[in-house]
N, C-alpha and C. Protein backbone atom coordinates (compact mmCIF):
# COMPACT_ATOMS: atom_id res chain seq x y z
N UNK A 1 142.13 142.19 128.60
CA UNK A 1 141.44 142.48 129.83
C UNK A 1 142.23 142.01 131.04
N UNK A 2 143.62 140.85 130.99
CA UNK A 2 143.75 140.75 131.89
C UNK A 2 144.96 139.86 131.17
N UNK A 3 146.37 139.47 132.79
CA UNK A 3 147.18 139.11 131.71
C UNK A 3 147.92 137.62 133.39
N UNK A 4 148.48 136.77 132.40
CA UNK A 4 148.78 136.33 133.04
C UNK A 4 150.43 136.02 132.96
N UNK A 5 151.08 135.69 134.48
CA UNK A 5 152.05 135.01 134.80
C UNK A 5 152.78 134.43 135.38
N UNK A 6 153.70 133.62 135.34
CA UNK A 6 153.77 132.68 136.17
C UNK A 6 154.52 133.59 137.30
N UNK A 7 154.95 132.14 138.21
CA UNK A 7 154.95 133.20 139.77
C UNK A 7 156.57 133.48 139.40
N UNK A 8 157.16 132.49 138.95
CA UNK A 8 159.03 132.87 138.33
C UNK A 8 159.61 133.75 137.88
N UNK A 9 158.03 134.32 136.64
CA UNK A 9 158.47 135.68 136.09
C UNK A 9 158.31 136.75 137.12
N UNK A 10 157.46 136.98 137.52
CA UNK A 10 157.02 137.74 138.27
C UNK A 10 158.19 138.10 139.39
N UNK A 11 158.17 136.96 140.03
CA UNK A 11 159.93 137.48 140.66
C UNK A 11 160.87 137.90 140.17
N UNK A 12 161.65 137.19 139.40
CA UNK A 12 162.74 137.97 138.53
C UNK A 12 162.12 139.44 138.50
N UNK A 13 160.89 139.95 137.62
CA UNK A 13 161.16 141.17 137.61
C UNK A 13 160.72 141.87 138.44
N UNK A 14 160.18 141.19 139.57
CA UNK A 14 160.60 141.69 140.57
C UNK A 14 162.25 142.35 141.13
N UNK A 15 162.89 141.19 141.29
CA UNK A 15 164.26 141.53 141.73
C UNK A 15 164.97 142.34 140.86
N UNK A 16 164.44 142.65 139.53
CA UNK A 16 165.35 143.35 138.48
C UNK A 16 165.17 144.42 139.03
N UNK A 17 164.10 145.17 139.73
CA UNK A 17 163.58 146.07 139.88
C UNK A 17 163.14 147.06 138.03
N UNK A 18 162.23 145.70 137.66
CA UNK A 18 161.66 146.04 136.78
C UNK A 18 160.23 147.31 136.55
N UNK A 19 160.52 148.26 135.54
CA UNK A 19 159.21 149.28 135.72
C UNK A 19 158.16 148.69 135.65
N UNK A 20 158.09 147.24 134.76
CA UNK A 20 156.60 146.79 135.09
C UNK A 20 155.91 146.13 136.35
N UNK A 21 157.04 145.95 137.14
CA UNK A 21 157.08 145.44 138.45
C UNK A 21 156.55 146.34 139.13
N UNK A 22 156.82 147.44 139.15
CA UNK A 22 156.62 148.80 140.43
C UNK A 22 155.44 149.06 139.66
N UNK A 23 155.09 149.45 138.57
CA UNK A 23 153.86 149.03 137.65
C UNK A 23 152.86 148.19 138.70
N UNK A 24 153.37 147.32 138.43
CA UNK A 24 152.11 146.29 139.46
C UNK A 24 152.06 146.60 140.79
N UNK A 25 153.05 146.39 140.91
CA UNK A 25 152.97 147.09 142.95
C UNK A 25 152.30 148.14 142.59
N UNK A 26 152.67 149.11 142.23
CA UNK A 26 151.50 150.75 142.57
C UNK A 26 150.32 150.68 142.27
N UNK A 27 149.92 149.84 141.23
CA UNK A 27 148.50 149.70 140.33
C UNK A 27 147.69 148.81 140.29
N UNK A 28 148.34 147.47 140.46
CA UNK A 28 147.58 145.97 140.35
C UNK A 28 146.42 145.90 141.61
N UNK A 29 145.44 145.05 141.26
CA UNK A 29 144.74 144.75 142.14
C UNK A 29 144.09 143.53 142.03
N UNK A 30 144.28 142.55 143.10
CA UNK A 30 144.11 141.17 142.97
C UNK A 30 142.35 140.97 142.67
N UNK A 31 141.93 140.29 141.66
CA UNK A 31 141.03 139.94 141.49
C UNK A 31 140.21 138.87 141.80
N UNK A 32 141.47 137.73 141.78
CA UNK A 32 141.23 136.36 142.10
C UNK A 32 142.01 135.58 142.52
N UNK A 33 142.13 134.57 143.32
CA UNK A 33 143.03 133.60 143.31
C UNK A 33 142.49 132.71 144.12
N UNK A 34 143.05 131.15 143.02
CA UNK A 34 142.83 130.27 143.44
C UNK A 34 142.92 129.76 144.99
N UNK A 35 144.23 130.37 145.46
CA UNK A 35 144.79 129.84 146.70
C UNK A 35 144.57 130.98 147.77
N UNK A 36 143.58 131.50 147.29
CA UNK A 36 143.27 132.82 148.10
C UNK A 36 144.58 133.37 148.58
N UNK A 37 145.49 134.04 148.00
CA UNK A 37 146.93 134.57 148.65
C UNK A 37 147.23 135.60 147.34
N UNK A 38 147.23 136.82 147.80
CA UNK A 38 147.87 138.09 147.41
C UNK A 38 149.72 138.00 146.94
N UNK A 39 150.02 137.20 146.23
CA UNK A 39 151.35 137.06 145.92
C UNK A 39 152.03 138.30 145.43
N UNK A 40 151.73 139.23 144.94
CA UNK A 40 151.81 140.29 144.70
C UNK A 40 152.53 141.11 146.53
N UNK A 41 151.40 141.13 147.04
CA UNK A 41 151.88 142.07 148.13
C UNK A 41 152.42 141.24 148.86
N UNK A 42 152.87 139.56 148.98
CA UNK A 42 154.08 138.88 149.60
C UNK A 42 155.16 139.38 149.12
N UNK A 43 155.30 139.67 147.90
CA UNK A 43 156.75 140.44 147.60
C UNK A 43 157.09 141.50 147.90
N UNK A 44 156.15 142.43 148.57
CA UNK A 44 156.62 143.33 148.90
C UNK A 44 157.34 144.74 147.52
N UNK A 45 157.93 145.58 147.96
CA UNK A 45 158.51 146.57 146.47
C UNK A 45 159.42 146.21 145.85
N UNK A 46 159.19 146.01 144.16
CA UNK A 46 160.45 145.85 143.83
C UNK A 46 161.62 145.87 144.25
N UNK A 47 162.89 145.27 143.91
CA UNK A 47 164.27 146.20 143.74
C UNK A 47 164.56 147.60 143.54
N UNK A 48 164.94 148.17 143.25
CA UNK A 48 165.10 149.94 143.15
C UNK A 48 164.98 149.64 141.95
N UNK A 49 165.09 151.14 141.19
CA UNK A 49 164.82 150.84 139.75
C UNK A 49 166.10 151.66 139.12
N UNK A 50 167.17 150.82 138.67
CA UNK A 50 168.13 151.37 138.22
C UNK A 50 168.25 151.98 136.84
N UNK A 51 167.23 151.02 135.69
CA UNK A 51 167.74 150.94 134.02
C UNK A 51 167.28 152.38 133.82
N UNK A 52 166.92 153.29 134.06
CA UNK A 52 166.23 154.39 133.52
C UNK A 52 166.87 155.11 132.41
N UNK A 53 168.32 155.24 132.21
CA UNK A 53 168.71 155.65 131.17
C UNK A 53 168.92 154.83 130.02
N UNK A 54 169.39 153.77 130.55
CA UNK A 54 168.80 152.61 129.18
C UNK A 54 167.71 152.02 129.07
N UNK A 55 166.67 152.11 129.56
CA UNK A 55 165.41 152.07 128.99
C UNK A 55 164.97 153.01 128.06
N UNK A 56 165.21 154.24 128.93
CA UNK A 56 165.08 155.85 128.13
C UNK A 56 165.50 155.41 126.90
N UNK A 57 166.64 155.09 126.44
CA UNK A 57 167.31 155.17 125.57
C UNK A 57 166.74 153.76 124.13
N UNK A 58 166.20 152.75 124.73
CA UNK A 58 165.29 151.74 124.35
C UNK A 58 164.64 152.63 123.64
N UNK A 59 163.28 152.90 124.37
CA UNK A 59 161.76 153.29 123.96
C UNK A 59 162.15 154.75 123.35
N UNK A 60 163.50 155.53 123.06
CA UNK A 60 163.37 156.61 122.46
C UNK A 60 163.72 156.12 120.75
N UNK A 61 164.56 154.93 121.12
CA UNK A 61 164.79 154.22 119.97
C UNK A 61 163.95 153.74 119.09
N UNK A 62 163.04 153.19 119.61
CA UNK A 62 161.65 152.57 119.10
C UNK A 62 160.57 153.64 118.59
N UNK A 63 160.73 154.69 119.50
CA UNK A 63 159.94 156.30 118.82
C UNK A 63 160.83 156.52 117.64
N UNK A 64 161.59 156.77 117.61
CA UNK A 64 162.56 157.08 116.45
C UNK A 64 162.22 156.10 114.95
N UNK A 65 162.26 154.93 115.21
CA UNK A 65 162.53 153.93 114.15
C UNK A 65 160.58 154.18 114.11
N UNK A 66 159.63 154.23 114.29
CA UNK A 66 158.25 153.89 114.24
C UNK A 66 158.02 155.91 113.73
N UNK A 67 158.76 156.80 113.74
CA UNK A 67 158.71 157.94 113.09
C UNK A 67 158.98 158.18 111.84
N UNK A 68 159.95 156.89 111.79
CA UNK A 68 160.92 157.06 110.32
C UNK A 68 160.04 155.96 109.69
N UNK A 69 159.53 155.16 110.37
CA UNK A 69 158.31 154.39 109.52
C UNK A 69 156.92 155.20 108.85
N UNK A 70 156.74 155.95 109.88
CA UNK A 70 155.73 156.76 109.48
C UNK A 70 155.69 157.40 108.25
N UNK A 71 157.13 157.68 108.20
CA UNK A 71 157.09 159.22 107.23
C UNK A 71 157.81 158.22 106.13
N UNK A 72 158.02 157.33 105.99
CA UNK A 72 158.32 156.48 104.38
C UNK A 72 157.17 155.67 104.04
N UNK A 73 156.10 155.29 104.88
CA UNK A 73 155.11 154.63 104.64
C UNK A 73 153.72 154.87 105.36
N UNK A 74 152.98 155.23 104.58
CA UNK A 74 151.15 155.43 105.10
C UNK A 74 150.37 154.36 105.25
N UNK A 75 150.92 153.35 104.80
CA UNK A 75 149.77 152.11 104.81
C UNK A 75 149.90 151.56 105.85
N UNK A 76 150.48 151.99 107.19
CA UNK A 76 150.98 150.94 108.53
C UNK A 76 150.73 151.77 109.55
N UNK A 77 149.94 153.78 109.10
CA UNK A 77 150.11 154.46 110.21
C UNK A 77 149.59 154.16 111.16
N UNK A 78 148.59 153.28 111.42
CA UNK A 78 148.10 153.84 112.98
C UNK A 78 148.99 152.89 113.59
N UNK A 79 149.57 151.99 112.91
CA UNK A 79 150.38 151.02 113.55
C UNK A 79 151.78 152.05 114.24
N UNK A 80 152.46 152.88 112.88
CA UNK A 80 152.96 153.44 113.59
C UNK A 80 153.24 154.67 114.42
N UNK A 81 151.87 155.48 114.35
CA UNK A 81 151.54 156.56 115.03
C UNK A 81 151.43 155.87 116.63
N UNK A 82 150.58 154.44 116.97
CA UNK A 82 150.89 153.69 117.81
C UNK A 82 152.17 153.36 118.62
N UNK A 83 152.74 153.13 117.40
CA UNK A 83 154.24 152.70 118.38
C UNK A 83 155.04 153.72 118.59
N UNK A 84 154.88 154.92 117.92
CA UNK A 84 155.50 156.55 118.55
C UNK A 84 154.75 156.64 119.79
N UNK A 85 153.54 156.69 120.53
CA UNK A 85 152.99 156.75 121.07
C UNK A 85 153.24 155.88 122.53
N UNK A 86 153.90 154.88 122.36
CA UNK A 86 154.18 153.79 123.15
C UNK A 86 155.89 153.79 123.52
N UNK A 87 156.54 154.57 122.80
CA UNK A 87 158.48 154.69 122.63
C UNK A 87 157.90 156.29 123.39
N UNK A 88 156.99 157.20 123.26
CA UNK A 88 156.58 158.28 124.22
C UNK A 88 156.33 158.32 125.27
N UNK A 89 155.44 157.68 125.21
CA UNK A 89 154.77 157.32 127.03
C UNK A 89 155.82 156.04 127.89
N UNK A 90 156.39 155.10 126.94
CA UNK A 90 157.36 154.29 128.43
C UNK A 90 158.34 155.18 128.42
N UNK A 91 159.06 156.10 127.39
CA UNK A 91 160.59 156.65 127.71
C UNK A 91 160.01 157.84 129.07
N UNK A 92 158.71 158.28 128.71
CA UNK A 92 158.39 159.10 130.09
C UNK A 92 158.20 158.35 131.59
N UNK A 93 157.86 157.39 130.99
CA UNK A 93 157.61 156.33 132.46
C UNK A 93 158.51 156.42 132.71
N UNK A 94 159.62 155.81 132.34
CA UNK A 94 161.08 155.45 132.59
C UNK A 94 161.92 156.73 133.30
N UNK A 95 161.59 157.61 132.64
CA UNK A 95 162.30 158.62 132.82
C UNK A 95 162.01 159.09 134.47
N UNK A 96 160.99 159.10 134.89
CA UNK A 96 160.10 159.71 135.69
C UNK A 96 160.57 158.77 137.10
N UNK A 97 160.59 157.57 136.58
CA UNK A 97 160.39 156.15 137.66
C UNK A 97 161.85 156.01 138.33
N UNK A 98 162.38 156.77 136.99
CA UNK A 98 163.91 156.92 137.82
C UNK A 98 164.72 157.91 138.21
N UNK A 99 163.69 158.77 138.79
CA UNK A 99 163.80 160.06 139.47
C UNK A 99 162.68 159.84 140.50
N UNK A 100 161.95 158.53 140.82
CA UNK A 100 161.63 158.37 142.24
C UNK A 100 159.84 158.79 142.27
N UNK A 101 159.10 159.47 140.88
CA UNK A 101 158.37 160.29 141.01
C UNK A 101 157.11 159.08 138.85
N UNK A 102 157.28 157.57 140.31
CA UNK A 102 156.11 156.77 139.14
C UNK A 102 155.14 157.69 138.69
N UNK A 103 154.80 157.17 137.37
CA UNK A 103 153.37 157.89 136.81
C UNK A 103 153.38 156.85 135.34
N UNK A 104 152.38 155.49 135.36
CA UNK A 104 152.44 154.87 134.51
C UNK A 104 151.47 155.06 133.73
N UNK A 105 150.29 156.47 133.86
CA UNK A 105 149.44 156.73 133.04
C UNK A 105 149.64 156.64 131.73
N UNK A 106 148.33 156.92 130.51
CA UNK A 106 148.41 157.64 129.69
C UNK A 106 149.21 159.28 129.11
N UNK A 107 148.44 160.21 130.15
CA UNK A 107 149.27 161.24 130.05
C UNK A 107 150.32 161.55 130.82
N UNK A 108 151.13 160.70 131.20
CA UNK A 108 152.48 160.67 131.67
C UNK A 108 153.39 161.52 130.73
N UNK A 109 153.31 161.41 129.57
CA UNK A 109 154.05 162.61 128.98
C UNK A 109 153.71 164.04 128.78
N UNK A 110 152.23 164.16 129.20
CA UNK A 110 152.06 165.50 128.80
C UNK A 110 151.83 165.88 130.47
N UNK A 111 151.87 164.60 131.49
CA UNK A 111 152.04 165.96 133.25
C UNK A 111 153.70 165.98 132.65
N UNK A 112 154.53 165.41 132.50
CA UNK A 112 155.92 165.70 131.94
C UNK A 112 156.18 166.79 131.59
N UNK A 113 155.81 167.49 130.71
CA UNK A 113 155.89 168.45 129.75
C UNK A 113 155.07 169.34 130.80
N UNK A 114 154.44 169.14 131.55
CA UNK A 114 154.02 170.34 132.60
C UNK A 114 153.11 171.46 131.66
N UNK A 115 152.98 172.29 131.93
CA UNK A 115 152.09 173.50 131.03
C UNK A 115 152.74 174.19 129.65
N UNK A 116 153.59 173.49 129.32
CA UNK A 116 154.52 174.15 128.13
C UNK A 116 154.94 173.06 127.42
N UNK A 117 153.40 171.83 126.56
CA UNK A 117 153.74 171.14 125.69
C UNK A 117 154.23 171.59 124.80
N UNK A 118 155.30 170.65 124.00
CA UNK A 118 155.77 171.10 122.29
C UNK A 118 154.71 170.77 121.06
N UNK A 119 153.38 170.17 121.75
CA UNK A 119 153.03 170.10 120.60
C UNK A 119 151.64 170.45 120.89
N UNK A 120 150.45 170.54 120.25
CA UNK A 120 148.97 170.46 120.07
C UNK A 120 148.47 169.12 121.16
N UNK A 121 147.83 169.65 122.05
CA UNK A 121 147.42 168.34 123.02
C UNK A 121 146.74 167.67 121.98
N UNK A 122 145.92 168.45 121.13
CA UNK A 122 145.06 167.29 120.11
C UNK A 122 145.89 166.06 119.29
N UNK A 123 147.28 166.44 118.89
CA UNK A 123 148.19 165.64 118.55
C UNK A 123 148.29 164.45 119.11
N UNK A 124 148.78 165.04 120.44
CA UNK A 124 148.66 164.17 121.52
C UNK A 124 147.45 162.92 121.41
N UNK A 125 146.49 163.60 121.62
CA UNK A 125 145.21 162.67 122.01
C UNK A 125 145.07 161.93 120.39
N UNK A 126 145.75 162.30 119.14
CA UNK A 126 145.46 161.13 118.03
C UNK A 126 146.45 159.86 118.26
N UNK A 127 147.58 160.48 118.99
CA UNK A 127 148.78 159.46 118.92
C UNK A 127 148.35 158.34 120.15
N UNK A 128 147.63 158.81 121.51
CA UNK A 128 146.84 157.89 122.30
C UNK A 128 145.75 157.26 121.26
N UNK A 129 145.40 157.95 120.45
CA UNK A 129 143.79 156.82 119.71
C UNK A 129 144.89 156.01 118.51
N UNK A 130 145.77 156.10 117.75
CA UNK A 130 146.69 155.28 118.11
C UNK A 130 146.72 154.13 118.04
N UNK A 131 147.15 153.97 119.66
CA UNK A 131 147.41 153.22 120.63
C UNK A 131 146.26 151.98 120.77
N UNK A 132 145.02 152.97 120.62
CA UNK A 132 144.22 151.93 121.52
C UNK A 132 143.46 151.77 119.77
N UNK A 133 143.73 152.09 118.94
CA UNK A 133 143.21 151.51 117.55
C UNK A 133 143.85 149.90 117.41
N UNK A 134 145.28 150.93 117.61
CA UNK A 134 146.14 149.49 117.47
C UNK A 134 145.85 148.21 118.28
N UNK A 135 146.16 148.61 119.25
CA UNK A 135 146.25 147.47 120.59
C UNK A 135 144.87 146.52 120.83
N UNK A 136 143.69 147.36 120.58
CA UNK A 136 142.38 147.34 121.08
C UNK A 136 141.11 147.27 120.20
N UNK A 137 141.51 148.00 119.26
CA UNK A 137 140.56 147.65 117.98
C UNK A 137 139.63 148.64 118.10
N UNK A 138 139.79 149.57 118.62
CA UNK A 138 138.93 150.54 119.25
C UNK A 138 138.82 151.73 119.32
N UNK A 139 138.27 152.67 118.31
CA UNK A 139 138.03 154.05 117.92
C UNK A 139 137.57 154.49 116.91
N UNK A 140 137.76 155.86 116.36
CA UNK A 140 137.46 155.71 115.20
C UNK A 140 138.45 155.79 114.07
N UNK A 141 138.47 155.99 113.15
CA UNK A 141 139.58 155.85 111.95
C UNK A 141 139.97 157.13 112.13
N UNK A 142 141.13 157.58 111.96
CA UNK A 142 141.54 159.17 111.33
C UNK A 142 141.19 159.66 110.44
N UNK A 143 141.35 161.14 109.88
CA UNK A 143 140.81 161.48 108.55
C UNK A 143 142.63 162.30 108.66
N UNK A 144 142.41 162.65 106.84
CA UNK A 144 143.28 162.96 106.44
C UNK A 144 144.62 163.96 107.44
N UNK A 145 143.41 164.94 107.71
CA UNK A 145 143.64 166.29 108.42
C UNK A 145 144.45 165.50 109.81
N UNK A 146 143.81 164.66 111.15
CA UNK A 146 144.73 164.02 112.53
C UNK A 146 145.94 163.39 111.65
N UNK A 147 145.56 162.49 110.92
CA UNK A 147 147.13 162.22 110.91
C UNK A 147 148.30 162.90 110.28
N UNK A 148 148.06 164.16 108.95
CA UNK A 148 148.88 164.90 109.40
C UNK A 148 149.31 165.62 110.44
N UNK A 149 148.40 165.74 111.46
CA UNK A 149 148.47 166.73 112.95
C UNK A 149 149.46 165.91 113.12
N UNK A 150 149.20 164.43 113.69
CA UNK A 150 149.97 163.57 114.12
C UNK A 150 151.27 163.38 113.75
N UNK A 151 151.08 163.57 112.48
CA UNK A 151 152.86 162.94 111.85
C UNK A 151 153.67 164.62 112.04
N UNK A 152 152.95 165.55 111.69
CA UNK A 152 153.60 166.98 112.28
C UNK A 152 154.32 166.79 113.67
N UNK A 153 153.62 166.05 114.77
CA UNK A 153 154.21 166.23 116.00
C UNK A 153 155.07 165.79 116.22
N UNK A 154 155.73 165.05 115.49
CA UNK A 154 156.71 163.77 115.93
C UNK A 154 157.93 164.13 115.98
N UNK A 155 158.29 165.23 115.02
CA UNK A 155 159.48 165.92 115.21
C UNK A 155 159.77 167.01 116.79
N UNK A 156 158.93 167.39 116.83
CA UNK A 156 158.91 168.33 118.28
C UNK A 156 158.93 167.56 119.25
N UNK A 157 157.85 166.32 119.17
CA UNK A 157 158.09 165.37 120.06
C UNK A 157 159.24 164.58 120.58
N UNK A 158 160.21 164.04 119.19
CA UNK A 158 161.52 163.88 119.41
C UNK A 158 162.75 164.94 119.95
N UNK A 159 162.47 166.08 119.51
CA UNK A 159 163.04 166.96 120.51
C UNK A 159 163.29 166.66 121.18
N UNK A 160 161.89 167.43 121.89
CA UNK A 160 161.57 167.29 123.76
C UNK A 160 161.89 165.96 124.23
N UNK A 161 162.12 164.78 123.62
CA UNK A 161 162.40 163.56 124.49
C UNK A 161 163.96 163.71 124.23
N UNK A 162 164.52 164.32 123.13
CA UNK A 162 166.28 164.62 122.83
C UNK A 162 166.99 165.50 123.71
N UNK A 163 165.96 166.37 124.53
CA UNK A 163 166.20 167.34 125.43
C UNK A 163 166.16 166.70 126.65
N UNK A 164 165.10 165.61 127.15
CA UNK A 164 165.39 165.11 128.08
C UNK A 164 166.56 164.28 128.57
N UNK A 165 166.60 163.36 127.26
CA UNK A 165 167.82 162.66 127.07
C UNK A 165 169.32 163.50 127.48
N UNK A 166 169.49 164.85 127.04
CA UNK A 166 170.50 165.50 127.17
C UNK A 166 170.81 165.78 128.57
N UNK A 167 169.56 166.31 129.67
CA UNK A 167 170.11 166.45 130.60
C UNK A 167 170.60 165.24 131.26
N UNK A 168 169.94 164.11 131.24
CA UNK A 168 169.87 163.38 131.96
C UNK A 168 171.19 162.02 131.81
N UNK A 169 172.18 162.89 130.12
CA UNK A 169 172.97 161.89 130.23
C UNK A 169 174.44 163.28 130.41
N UNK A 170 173.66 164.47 130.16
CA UNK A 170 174.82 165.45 130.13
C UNK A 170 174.98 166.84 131.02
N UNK A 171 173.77 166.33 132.03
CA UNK A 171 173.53 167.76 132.73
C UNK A 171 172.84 168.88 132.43
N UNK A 172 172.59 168.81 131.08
CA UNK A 172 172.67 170.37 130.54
C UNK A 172 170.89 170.60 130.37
């Protein structure tokens, strides 16, 4: 529900011009404080946000390795239908944040993909329940039928993030 940190971290990634930083600047909203002071908006905007292709390249990694988990082992899926889900949505953050144009939503990958997803939005929406099975404890179980949907998508899904990857390290 809520997360804490100290004011040290918070700078650094600040100055990194960290995505979870601009994250907070665009989204956060002070709830409380002891010392009544908005430390948040004393800092003002991140740093620029440079890592975008090696982040990209991070969280496509982590989709990758949590795909190849999937498909050698069933007893860990929502764990790793979850973490495809999470190597999806930050490599889109990332991607997005460093072309100037934040979007730290949920469906950050599918406004991405614009009107010509690669896969079944329903796909989509098992790999978000997921997420919040995993993280949150919260939904309902899959049946046989979503998580094959799910594990079907992952290849198209890697695509389209292999396609992004391409222009963005090769132009094309």
């Amino acid at each position: 529900m809520f997360s804490i940190y100290s004011h040290a971290k918070v700078e650094r990634i600040w100055q990194d011009g960290n995505p979870f930083a601009w994250h907070l600047h665009l989204e956060a909203r002070l709830i409380y404080a002891s010392d009544n002071c908005d430390h948040l908006s004393e800092l003002g905007p991140p740093a620029e946000y440079t890592g975008s292709q090696k982040d990209c390249e991070r969280f496509f990694s982590i989709f990758k390795q949590a795909r190849e988990s999937a498909r050698r082992d069933v007893a860990s899926i929502v764990f790793d239908l979850s973490t495809a889900f999470l190597g999806l949505r930050n490599y889109s953050s990332c991607y997005l944040l460093g072309r100037g144009r934040p979007d730290f939503s949920r469906n950050v990958a599918l406004s991405l993909m614009r009107e010509d997803p690669p896969v079944d939005i329903q796909a989509y929406r098992i790999l978000e329940r997921a997420r919040l099975l995993c993280t949150r404890g919260y939904g309902a179980a899959f049946t046989q039928a979503e998580t094959s949907l799910a594990l079907n998508a992952l290849p198209a899904l890697q695509d389209w993030m292999n396609h992004l990857r391409d222009e963005e390290i090769y132009g094309r």
